[in-house]
C-alpha atoms as a PDB file:
ATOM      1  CA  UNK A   1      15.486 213.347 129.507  1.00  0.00           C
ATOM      2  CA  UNK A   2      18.050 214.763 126.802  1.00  0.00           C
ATOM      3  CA  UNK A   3      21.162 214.614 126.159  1.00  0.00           C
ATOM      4  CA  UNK A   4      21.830 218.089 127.312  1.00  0.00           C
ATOM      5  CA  UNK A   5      20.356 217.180 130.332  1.00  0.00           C
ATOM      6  CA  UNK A   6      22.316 213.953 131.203  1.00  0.00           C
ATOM      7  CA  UNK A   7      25.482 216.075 130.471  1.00  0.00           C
ATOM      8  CA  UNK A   8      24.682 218.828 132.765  1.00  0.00           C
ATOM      9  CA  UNK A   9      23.416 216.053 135.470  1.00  0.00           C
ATOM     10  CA  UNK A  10      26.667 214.348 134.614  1.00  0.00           C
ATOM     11  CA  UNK A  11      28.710 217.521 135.039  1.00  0.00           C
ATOM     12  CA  UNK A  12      27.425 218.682 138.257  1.00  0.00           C
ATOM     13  CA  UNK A  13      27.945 215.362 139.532  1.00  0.00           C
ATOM     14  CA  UNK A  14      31.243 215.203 138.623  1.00  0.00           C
ATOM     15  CA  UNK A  15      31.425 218.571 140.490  1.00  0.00           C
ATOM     16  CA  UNK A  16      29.524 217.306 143.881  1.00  0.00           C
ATOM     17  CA  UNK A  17      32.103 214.318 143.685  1.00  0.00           C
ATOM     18  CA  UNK A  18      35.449 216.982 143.622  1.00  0.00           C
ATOM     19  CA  UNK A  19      33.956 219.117 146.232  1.00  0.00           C
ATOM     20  CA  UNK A  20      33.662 216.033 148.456  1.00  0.00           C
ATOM     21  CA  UNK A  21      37.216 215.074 147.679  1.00  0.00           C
ATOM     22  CA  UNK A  22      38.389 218.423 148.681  1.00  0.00           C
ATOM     23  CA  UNK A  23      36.376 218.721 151.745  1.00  0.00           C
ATOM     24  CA  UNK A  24      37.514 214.810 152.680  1.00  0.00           C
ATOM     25  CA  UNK A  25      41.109 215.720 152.157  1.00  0.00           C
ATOM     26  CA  UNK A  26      40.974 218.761 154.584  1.00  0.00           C
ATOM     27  CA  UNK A  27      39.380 217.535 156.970  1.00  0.00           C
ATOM     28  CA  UNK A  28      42.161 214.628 157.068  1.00  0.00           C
ATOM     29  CA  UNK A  29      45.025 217.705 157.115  1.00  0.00           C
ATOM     30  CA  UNK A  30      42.901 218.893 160.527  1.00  0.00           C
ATOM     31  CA  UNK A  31      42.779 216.088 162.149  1.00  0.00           C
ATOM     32  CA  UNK A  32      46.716 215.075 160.778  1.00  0.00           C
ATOM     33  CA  UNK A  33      47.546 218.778 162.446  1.00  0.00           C
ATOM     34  CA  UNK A  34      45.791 218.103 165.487  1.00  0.00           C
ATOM     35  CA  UNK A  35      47.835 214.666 166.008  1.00  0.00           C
ATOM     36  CA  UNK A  36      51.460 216.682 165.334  1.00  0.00           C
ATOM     37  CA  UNK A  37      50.365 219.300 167.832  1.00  0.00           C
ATOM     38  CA  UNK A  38      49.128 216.778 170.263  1.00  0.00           C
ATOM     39  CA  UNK A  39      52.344 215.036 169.827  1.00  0.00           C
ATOM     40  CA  UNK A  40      54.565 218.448 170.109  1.00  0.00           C
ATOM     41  CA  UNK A  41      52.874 218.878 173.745  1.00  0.00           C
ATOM     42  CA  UNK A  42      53.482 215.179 174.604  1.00  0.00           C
ATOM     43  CA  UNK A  43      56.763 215.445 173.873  1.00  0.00           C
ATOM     44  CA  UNK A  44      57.053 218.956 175.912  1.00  0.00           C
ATOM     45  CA  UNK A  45      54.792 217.503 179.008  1.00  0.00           C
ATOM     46  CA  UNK A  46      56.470 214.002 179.082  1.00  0.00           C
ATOM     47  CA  UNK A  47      60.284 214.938 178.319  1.00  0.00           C
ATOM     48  CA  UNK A  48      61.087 218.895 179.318  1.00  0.00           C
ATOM     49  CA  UNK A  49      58.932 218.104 182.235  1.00  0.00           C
ATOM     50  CA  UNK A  50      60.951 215.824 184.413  1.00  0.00           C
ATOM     51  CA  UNK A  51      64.217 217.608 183.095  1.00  0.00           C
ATOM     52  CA  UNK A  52      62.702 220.987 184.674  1.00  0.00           C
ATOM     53  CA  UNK A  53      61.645 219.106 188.162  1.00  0.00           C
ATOM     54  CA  UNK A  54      65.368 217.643 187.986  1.00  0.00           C
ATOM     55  CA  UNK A  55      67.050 220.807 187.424  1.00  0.00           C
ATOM     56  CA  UNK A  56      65.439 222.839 189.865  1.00  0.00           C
ATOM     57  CA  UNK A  57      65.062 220.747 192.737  1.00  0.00           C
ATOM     58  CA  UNK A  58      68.918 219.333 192.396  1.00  0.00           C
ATOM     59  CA  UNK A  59      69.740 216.210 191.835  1.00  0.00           C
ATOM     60  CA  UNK A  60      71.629 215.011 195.071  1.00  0.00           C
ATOM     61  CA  UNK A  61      67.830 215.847 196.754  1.00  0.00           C
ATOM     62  CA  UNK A  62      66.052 212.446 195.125  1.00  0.00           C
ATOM     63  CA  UNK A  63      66.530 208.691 195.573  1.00  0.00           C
ATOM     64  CA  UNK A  64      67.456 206.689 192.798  1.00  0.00           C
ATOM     65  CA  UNK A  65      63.944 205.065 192.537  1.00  0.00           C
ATOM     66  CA  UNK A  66      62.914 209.258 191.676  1.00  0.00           C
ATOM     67  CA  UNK A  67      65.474 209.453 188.872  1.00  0.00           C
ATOM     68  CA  UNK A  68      64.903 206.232 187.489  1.00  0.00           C
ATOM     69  CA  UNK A  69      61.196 206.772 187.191  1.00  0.00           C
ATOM     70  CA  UNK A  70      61.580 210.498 185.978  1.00  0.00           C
ATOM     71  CA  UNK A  71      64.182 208.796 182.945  1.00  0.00           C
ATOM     72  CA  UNK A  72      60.816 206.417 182.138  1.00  0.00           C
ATOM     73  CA  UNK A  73      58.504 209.057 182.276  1.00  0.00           C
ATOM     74  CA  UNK A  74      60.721 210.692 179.981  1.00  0.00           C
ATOM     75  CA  UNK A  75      61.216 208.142 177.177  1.00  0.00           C
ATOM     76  CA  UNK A  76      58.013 206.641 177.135  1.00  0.00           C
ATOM     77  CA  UNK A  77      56.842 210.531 176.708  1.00  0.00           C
ATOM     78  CA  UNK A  78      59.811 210.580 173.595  1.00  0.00           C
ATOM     79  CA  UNK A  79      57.879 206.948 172.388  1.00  0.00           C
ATOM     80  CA  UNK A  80      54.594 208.363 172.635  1.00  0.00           C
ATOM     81  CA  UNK A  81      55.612 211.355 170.811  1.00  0.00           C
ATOM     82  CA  UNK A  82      56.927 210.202 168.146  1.00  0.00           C
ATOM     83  CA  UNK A  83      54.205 207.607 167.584  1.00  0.00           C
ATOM     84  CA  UNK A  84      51.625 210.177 167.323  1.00  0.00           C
ATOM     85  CA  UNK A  85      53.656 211.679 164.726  1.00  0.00           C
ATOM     86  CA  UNK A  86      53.970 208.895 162.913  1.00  0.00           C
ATOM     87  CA  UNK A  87      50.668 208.399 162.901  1.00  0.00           C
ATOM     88  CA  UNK A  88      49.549 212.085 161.231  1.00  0.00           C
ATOM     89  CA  UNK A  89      52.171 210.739 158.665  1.00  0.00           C
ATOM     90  CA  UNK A  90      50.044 207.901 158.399  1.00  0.00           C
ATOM     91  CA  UNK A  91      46.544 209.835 158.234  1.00  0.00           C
ATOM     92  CA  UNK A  92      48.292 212.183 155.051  1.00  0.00           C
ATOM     93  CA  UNK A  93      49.493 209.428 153.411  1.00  0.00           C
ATOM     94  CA  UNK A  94      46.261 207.266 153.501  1.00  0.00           C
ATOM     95  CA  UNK A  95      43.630 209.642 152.836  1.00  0.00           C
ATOM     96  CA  UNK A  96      44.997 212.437 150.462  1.00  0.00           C
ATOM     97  CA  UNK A  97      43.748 211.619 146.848  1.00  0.00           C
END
């Protein structure tokens, strides 16, 4: 082998390596955007939820037990939420390069 040949086997080498960089890094973004969403509809599901079934079925209708489990429901949705953020955060910060 040549030089000229080690240089252009060098070269596209380099190449193959940036092109797997690039494809690494967005598939990292995908997944990072699929966390946020999943987190955006946790956070709708687990907190606008019980506030909706609260609201329109009055609150002088349930029993304490029914408000005090619809106020977990709610923050542990608000928890959960935010966690999965967090994590995304986590998945950027990690793998971009």
């Amino acid at each position: 082998m040549t030089e000229d040949d080690q240089e252009t086997t060098r070269g596209e080498l380099e190449e193959l390596i940036a092109i797997e960089k690039m494809r690494n890094n967005e598939i990292r973004k995908y997944v990072a955007a699929a966390i946020d969403r999943l987190s955006t509809a946790t956070a709708v599901v687990g907190i606008l939820g019980p506030i909706v079934s609260v609201v329109t079925n009055g609150v002088s209708d349930h029993t304490s037990f029914f408000l005090v489990s619809q106020s977990f429901i709610m923050v542990s949705g608000g928890a959960l939420s935010y966690g999965l953020h967090l994590y995304g955060k986590t998945i950027l910060r990690r793998g971009l390069r």
